[in-house]
Protein backbone atom coordinates (compact mmCIF):
# COMPACT_ATOMS: atom_id res chain seq x y z
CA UNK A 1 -13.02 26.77 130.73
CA UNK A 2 -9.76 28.85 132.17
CA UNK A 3 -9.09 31.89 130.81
CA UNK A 4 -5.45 32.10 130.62
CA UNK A 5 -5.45 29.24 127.69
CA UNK A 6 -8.03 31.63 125.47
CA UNK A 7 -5.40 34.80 125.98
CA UNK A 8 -2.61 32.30 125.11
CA UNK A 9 -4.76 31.26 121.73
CA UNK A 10 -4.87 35.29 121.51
CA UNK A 11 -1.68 35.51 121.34
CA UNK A 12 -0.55 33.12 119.63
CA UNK A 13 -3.14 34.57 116.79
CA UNK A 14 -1.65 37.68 116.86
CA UNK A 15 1.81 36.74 116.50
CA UNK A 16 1.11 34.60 113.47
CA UNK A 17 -0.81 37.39 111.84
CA UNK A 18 2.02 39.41 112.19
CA UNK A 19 4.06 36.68 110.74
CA UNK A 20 2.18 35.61 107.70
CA UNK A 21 1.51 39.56 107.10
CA UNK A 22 5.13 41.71 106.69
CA UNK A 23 8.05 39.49 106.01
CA UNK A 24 8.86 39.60 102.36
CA UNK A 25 6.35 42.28 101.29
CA UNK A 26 7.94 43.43 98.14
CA UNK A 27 8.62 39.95 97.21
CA UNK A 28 5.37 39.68 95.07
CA UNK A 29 5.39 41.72 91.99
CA UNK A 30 3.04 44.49 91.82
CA UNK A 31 -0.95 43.65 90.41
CA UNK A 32 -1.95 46.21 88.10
CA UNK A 33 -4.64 47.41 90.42
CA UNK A 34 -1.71 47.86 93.19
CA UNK A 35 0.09 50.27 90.80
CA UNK A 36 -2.95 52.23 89.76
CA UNK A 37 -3.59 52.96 93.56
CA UNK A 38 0.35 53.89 93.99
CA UNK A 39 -0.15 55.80 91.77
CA UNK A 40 -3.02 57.98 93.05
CA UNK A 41 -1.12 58.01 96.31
CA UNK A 42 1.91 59.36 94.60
CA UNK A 43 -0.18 62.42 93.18
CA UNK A 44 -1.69 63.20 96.80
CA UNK A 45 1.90 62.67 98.23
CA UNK A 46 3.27 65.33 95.20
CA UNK A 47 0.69 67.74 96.62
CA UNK A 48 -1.60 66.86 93.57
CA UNK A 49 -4.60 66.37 96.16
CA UNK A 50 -6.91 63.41 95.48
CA UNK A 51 -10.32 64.11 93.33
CA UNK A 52 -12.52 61.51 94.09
CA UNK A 53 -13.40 59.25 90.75
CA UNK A 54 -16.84 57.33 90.66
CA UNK A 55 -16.51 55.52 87.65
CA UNK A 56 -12.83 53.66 89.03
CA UNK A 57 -9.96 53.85 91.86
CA UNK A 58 -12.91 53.76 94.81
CA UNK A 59 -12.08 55.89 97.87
CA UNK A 60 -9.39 57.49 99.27
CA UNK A 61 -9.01 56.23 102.91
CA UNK A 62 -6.47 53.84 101.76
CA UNK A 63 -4.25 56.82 100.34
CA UNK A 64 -4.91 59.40 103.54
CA UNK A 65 -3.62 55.87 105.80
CA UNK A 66 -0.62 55.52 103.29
CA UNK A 67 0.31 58.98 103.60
CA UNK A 68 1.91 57.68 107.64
CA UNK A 69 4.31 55.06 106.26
CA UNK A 70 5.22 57.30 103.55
CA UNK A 71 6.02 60.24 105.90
CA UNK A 72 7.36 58.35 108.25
CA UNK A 73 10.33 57.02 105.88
CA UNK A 74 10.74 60.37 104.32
CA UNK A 75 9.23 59.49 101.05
CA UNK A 76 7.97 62.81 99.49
CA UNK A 77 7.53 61.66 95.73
CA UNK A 78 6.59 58.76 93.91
CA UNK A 79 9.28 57.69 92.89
CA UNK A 80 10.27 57.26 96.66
CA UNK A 81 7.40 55.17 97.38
CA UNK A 82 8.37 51.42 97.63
CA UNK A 83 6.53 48.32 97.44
CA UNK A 84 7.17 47.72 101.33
CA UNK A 85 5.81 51.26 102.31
CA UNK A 86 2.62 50.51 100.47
CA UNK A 87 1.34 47.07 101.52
CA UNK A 88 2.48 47.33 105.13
CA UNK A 89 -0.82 49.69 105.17
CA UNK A 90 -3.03 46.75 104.66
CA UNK A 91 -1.14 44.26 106.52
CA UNK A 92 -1.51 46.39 109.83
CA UNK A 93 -4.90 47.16 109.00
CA UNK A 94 -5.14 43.37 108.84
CA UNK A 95 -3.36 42.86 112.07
CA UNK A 96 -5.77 45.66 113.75
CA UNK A 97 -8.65 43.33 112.42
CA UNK A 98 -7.13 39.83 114.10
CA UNK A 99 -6.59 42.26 117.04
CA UNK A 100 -10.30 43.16 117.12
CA UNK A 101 -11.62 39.92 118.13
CA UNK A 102 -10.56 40.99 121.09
CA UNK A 103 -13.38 43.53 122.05
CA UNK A 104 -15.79 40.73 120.63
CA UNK A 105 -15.77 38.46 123.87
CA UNK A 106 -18.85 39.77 125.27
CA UNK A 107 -20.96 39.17 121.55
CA UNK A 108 -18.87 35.75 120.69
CA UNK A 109 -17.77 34.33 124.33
CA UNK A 110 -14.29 34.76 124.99
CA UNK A 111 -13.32 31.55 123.46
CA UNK A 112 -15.64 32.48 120.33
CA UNK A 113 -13.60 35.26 119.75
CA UNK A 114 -10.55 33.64 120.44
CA UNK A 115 -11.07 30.52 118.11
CA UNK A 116 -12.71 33.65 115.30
CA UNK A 117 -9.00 35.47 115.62
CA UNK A 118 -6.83 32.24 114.99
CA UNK A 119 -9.21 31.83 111.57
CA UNK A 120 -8.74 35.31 110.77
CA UNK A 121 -4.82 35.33 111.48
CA UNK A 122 -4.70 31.73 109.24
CA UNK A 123 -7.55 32.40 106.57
CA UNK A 124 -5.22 31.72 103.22
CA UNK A 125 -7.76 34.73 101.48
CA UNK A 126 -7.33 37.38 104.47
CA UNK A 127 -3.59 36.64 104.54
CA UNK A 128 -3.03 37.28 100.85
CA UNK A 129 -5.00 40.20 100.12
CA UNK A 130 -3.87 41.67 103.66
CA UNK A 131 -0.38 41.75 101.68
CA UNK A 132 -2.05 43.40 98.80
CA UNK A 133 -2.27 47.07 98.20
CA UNK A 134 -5.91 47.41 97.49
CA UNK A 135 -8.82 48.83 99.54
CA UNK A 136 -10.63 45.39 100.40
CA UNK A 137 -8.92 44.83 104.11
CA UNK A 138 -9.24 48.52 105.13
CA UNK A 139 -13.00 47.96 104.45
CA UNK A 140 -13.28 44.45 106.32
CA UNK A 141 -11.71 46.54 109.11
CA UNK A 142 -14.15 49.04 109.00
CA UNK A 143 -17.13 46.67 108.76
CA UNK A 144 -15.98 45.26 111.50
CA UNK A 145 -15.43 48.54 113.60
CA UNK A 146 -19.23 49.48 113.12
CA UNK A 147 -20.35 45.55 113.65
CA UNK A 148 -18.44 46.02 117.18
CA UNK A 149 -19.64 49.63 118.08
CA UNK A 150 -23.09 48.86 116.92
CA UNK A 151 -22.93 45.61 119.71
CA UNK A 152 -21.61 48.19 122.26
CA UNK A 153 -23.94 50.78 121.61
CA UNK A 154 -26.92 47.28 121.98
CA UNK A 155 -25.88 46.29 125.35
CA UNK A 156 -25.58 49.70 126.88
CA UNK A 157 -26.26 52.78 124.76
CA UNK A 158 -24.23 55.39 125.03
CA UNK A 159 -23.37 58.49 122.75
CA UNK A 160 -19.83 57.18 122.20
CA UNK A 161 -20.69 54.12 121.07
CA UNK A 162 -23.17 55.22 118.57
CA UNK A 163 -21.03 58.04 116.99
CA UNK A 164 -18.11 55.60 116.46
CA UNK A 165 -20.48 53.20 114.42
CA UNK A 166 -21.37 56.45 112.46
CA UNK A 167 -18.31 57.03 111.46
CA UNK A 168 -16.96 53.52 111.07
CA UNK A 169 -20.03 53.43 108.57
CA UNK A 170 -18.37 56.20 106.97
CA UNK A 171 -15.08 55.16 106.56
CA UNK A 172 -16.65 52.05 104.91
CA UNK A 173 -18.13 54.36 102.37
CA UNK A 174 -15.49 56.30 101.38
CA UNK A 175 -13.43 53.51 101.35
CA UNK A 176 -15.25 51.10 98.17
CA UNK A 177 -18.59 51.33 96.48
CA UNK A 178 -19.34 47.63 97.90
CA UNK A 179 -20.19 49.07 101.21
CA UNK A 180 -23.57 49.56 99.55
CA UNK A 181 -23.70 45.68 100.46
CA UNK A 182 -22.27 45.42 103.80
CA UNK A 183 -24.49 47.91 104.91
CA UNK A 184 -27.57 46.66 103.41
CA UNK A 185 -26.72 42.90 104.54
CA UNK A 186 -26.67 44.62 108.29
CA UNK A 187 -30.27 46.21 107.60
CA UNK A 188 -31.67 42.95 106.56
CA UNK A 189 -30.47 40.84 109.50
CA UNK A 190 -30.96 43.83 112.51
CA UNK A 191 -34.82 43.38 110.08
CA UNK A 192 -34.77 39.42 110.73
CA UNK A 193 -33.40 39.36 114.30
CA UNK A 194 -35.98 42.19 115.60
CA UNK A 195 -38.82 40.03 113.48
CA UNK A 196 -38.01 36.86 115.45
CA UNK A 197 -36.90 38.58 118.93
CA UNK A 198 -35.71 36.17 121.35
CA UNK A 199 -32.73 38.70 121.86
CA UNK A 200 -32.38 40.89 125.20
CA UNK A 201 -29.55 42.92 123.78
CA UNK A 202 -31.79 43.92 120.94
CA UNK A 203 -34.75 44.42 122.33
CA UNK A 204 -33.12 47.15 124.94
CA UNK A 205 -31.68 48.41 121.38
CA UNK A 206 -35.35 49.16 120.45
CA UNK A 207 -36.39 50.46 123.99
CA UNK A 208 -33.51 52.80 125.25
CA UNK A 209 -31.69 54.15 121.69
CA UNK A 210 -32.10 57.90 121.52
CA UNK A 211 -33.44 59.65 118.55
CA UNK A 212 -30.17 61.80 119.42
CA UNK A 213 -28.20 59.35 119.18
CA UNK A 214 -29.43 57.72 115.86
CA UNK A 215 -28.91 61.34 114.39
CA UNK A 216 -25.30 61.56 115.36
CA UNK A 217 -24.48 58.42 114.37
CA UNK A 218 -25.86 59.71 111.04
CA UNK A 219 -24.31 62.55 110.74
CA UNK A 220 -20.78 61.35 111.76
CA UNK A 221 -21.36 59.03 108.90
CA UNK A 222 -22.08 61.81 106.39
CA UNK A 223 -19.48 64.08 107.95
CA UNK A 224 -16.95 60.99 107.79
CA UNK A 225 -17.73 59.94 104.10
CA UNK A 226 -18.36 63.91 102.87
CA UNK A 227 -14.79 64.76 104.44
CA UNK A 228 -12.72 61.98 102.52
CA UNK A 229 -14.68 61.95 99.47
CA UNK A 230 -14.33 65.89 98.64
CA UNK A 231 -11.10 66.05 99.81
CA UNK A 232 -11.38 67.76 103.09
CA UNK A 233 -14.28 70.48 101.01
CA UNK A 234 -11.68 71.53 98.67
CA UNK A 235 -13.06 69.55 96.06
CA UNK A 236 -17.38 69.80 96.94
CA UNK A 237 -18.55 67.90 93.71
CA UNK A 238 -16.67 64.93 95.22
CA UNK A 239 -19.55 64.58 97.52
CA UNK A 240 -21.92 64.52 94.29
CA UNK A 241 -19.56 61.68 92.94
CA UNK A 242 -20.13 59.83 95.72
CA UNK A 243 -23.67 59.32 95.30
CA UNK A 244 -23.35 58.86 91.35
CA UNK A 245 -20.27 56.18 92.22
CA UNK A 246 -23.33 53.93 93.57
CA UNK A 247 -25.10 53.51 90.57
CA UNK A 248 -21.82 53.25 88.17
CA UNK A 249 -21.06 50.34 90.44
CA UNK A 250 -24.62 48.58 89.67
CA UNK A 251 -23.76 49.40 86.09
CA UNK A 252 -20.87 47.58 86.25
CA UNK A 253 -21.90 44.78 88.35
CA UNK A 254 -24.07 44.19 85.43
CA UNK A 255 -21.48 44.38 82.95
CA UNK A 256 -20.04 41.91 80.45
CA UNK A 257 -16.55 41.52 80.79
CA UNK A 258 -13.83 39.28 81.58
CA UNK A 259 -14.73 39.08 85.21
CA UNK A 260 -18.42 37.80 85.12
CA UNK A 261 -17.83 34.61 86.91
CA UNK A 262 -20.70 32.26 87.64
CA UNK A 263 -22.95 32.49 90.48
CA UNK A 264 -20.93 30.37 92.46
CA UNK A 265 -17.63 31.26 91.79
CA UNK A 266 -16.64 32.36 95.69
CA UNK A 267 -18.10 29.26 96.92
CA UNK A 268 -15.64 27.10 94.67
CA UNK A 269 -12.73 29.43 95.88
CA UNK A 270 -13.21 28.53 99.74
CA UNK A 271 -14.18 24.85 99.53
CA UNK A 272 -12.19 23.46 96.95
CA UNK A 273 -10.27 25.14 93.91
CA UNK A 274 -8.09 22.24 92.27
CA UNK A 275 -4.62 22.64 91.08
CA UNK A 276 -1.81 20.38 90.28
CA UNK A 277 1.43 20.34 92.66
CA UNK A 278 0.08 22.55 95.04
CA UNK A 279 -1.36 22.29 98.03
CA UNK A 280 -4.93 21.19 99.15
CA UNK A 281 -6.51 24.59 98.41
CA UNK A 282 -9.43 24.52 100.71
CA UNK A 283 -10.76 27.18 103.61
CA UNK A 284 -13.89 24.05 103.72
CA UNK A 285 -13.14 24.00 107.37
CA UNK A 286 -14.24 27.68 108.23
CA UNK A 287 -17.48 27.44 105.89
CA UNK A 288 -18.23 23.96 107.78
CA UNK A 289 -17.70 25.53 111.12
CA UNK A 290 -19.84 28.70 110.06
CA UNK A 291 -22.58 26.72 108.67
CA UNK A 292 -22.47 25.17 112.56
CA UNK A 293 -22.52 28.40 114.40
CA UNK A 294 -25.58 29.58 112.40
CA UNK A 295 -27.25 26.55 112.85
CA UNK A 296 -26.74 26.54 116.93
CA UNK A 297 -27.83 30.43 116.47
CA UNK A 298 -30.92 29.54 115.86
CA UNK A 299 -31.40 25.82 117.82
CA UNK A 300 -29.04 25.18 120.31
CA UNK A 301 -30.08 26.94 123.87
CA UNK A 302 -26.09 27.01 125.46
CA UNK A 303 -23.79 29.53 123.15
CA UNK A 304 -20.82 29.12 125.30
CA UNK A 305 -20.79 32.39 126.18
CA UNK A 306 -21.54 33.87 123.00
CA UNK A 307 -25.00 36.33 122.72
CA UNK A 308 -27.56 34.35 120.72
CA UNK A 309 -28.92 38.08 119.30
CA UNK A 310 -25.40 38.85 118.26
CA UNK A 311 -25.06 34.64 116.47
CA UNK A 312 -28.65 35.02 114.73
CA UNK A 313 -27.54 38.59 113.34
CA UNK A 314 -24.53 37.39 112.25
CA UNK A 315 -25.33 34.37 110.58
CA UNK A 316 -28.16 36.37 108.39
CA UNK A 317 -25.96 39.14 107.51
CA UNK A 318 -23.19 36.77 105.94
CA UNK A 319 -25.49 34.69 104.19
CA UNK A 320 -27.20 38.09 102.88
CA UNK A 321 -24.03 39.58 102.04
CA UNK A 322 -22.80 35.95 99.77
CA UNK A 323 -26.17 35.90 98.56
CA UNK A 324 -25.38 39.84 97.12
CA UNK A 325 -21.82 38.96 96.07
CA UNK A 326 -23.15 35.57 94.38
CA UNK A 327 -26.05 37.25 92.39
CA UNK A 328 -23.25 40.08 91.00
CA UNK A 329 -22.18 38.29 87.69
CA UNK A 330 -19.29 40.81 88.05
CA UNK A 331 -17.32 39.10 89.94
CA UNK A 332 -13.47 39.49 91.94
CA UNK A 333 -11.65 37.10 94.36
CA UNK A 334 -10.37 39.70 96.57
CA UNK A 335 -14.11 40.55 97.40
CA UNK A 336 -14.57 37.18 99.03
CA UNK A 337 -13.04 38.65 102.73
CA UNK A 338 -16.17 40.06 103.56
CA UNK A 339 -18.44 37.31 103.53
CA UNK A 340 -15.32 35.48 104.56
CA UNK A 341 -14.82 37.31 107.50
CA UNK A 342 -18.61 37.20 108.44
CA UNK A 343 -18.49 33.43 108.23
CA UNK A 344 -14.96 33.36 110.61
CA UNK A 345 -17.00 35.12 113.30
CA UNK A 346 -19.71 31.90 113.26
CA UNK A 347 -16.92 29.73 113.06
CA UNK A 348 -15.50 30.88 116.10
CA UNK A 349 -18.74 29.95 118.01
CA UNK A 350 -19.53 26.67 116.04
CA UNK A 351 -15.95 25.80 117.01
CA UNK A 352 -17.23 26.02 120.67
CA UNK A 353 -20.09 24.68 120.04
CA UNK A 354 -18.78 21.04 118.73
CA UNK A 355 -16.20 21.24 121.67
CA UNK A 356 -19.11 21.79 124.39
CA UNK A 357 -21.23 18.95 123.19
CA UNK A 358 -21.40 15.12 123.23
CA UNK A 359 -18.69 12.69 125.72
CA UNK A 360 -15.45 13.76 126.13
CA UNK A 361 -13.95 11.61 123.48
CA UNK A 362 -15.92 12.79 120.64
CA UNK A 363 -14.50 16.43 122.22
CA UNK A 364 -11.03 15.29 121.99
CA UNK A 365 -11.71 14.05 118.35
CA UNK A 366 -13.07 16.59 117.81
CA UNK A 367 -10.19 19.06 118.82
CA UNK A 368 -7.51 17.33 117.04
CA UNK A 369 -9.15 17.26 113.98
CA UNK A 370 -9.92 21.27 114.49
CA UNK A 371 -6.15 21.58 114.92
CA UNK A 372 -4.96 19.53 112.41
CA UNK A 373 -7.35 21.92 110.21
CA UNK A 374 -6.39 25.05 111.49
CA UNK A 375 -2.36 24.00 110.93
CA UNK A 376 -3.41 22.93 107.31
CA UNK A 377 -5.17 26.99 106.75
CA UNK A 378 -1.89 28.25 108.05
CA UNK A 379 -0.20 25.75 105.64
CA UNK A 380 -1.92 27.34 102.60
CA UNK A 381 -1.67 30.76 103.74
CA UNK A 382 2.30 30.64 104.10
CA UNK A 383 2.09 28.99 100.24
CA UNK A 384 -0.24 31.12 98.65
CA UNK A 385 1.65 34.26 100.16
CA UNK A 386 5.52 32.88 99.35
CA UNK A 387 5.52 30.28 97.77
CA UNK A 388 2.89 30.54 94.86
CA UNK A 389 2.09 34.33 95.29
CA UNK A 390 2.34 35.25 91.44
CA UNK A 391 0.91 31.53 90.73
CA UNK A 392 -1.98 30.91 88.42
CA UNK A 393 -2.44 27.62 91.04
CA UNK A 394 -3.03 30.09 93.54
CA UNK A 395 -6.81 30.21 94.05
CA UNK A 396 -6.17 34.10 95.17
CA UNK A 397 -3.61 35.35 92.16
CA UNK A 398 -6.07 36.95 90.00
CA UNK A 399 -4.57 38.93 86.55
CA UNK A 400 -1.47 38.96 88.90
CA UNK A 401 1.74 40.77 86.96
CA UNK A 402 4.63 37.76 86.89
CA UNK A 403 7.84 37.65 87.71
CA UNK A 404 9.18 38.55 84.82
CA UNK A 405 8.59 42.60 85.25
CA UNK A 406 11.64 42.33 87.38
CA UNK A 407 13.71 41.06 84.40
CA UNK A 408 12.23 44.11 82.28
CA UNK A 409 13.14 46.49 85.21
CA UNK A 410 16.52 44.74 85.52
CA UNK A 411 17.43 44.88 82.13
CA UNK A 412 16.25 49.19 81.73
CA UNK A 413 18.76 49.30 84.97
CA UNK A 414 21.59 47.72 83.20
CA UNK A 415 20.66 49.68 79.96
CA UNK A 416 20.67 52.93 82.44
CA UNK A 417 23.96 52.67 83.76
CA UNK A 418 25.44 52.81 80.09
CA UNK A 419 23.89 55.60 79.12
CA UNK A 420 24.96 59.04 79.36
CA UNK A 421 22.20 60.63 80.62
CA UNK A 422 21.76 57.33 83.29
CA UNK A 423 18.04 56.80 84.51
CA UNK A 424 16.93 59.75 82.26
CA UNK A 425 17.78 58.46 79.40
CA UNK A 426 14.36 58.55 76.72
CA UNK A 427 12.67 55.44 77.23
CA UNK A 428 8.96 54.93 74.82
CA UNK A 429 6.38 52.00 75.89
CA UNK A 430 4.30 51.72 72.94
CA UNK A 431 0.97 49.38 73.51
CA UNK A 432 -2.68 49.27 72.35
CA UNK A 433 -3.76 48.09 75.85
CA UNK A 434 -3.49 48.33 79.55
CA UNK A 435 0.44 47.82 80.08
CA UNK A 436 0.06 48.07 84.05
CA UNK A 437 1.86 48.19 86.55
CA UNK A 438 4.73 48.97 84.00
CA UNK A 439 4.84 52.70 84.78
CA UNK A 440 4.97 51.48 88.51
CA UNK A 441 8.35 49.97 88.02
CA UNK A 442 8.91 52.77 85.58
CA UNK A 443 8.73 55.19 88.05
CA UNK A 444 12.40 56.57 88.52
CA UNK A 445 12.75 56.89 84.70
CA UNK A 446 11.63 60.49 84.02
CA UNK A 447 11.72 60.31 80.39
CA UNK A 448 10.11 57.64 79.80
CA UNK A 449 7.13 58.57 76.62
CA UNK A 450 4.06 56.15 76.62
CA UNK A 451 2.28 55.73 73.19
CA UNK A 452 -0.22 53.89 71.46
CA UNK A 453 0.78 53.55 68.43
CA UNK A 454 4.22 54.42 66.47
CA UNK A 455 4.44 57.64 64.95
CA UNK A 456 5.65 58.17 61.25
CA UNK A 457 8.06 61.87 62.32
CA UNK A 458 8.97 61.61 66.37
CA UNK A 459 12.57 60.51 66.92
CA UNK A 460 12.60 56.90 67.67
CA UNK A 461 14.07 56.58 71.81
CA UNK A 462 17.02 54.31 72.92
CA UNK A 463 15.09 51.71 74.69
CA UNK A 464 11.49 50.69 72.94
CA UNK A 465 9.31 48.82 75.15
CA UNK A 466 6.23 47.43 72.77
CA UNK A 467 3.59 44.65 72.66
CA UNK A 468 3.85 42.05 69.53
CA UNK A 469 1.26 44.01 67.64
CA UNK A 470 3.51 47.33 67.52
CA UNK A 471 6.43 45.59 66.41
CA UNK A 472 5.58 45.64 62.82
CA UNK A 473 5.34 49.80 62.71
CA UNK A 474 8.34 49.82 64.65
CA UNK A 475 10.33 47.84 62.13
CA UNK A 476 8.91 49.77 59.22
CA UNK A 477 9.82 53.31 61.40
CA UNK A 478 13.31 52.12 62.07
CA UNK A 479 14.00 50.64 58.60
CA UNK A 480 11.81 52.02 55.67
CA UNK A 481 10.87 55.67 57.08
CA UNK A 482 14.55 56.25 57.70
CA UNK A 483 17.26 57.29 55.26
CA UNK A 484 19.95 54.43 55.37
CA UNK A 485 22.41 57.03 56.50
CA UNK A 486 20.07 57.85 59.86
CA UNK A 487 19.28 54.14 60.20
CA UNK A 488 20.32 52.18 63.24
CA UNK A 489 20.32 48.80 64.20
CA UNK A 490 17.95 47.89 66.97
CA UNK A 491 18.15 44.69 69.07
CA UNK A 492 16.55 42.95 71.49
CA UNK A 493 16.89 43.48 75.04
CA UNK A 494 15.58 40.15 75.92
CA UNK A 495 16.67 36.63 75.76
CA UNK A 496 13.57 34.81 76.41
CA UNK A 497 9.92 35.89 75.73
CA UNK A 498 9.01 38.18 78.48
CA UNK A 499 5.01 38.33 79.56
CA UNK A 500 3.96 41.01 82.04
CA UNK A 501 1.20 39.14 82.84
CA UNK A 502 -0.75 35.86 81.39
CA UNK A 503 -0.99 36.57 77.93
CA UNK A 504 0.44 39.66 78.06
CA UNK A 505 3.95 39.68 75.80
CA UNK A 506 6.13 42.62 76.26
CA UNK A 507 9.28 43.21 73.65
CA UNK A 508 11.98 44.88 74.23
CA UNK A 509 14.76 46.24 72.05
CA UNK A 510 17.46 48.97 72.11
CA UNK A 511 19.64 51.16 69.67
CA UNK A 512 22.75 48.20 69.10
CA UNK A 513 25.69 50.72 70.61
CA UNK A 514 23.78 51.10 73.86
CA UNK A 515 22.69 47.38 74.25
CA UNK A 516 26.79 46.56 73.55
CA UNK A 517 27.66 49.24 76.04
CA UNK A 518 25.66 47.39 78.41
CA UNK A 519 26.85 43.93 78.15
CA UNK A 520 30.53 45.34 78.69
């Protein structure tokens, strides 16, 4: 095959990436877990510093890469962070990973890695949650860093080579707990492929890798991992957390809660999750194209170009790493991508390998029907990421926030510029349960007072934000604790019910003079 038509399909992967990834990024109303991680970066921005948590948050790469956007639009506090500044992080890191497949042409064949990119740039899963602010795409990116470096390192080591997988391995673990996985899914298949042999690349792996090298791969892993995760030594039992953040994590994967999903729960996600007047949601074509590459790992004796070592490794370390994610019950979309990702890379050479085989009609058939599948994944992603982002049809919206925070953000705005005192006017959010990511679009309201329940004494604020439960104490506060001199109507801010998310009802009301200074 030419060459200049794989660079063109390159290309062309890079420049959707980029344009599925950053238009409309603030578009999407914040997930809880996006507003928890803003705001751990807006105590390291503060000067706050970052103390490593094991039992929740994960690691802190994603909040040392934030701090460049931040910086680089002058953004200094919290309150100056902005939903744009935050999830262009994980969009570039996303674009860096479609970039990537680049330096896989020797491992996949440069049409491999061509075909692998254009899945990665149109997967409907690695498009959304590249939008999202969460750590899942920087560790994808880092997987993939040490996958690439390790194949380097195979084919001719070198020093270089092997400390860059080091510390690729130890970005991955101070990025999320699930590297655990990753990493062990590599073990298992580098265990396989050296068991059945048959691979030149690996078997000069086992002859000419240096002790020396092997220990400074190690070390720039620990070095990496022990840098991030104590805070650059200025916070040393971080590195003790690390360790004990392993174990909480089996804990919870273990745990009963609302996200034990059954064993198969991933699986449905990519093949086929049903929903009416959407579109087909289905990412069946990568998992069929996968399940081919693996397949001609293994059998087939032309890989167009792609290592056979590098196909046999790969397809055992995906189906390892489902196999892990599938035995969890604990269980969260977003941690599909790296499976997902594993299963793109086959797909890129069982896309090849269908094209390379049989007459040249079935080829053509073939190729059209490839295309009309790959325009139908780019279909999806544009709908899942505009069109049905905060959608419970969207396979991918998980717990997501809906639209209507912007209403209860709008309204404290209006309610803001009538008051005296403007945005620092007292503001009290009163809820028995997890009310994020309220104090994310909170964030330029300095007075605002969260409680969990209403107290009989404290002065009641302007602006009450509660959930239905609460309302009851706040009636009896306003109304019975009160002497009917002191009293003051209260009404609602809303003119609709108002859910933050699924089942989540948030009330509002205000003191009557400032809701009819308001409306004026």
């Amino acid at each position: 095959m030419r060459a200049w038509p794989a660079r063109a399909l390159f290309l062309a992967a890079l420049v959707l990436a980029a344009g599925l990834r950053f238009p409309e990024l603030a578009a999407r109303p914040m997930h809880a877990d996006e507003a928890i991680h803003a705001d751990k970066l807006g105590a390291l921005l503060e000067g706050g510093g970052y103390a490593y948590d094991p039992a929740e948050y994960h690691g802190p790469t994603l909040y040392y890469l934030s701090l460049v956007p931040a910086w680089l639009r002058g953004a200094h506090r919290y309150a100056d962070l902005d939903e744009v500044m935050l999830r262009a992080v994980p969009a570039a890191l996303g674009l860096l990973l479609v970039a990537a497949h680049l330096a896989a042409r020797s491992a996949l064949g440069t049409w491999g890695a061509a075909v692998a990119a254009l899945l990665a740039a149109l997967s409907p899963a690695m498009v959304y949650y590249n939008r999202d602010y969460i750590h899942e795409t920087a560790l994808v990116a880092f997987t993939f860093g040490l996958l690439l470096a390790g194949w380097r390192y195979a084919r001719r080591p070198r020093t270089t080579w092997a400390v860059l997988a080091g510390t690729c391995a130890g970005l991955m673990v101070a990025t999320k707990e699930t590297a655990v996985l990753a990493l062990g899914s590599m073990a298992i298949a580098l265990l396989a492929t050296a068991l059945v042999g048959g691979s030149p690349s690996l078997a000069r792996l086992r002859q000419g890798a240096r002790r020396r090298d092997l220990l400074l791969a190690l070390l720039a892993a620990l070095a990496t991992a022990s840098l991030l995760l104590s805070s650059f030594l200025r916070r040393p039992e971080g590195l003790l957390d690390g360790v004990r953040a392993f174990g909480m994590y089996a804990e919870r994967a273990r745990a009963q809660s609302w996200h034990v999903h059954a064993w198969d729960y991933y699986l449905r996600l990519l093949v086929h999750f049903p929903a009416e007047g959407t579109p087909f949601w289905t990412e069946g074509v990568i998992v069929a194209l996968a399940a081919v590459g693996a397949t001609a790992a293994w059998i087939a004796r032309d890989h167009g170009g792609a290592s056979a070592g590098v196909l046999r490794f790969l397809s055992v370390y995906t189906l390892a790493l489902l196999a892990l994610y599938c035995a969890i019950p604990y269980k969260t979309p977003w941690c599909v991508l790296g499976f997902l990702h594993g299963m793109i890379l086959l797909a890129g050479a069982g896309a090849v390998s269908l094209l390379r085989s049989g007459p040249a009609w079935r080829r053509a058939g073939i190729g059209l029907l490839l295309a009309a599948a790959t325009a139908h994944l780019g279909w999806q992603a544009f709908a899942a990421s505009f069109r049905f982002a905060a959608d419970p049809r969207n396979p991918y919206v998980y717990a997501q926030t809906g639209t209507d925070v912007f209403t209860i953000a709008g309204r404290l705005e209006e309610l803001a510029r009538a008051h005296p005192a403007g945005r620092a006017m007292p503001v009290q959010v009163v809820s028995g349960e997890n009310v994020w990511p309220l104090p994310w679009y909170l964030r330029r309201f300095p007075a605002v007072q969260w409680w969990t329940g209403i107290s009989d004494t404290a002065p009641v604020a302007p602006v009450v934000l509660l959930t239905p439960e609460m309302e009851p104490a706040l009636v009896r506060r306003l109304y019975d604790l009160r002497p009917p001199d002191e009293r003051e109507l209260y009404v609602s801010i809303f003119d609709r019910p108002i859910e933050l998310r699924p089942g989540v009802e948030i009330r509002g009301y205000a003191a009557r003079s400032l809701a009819e200074s308001a409306r004026r």
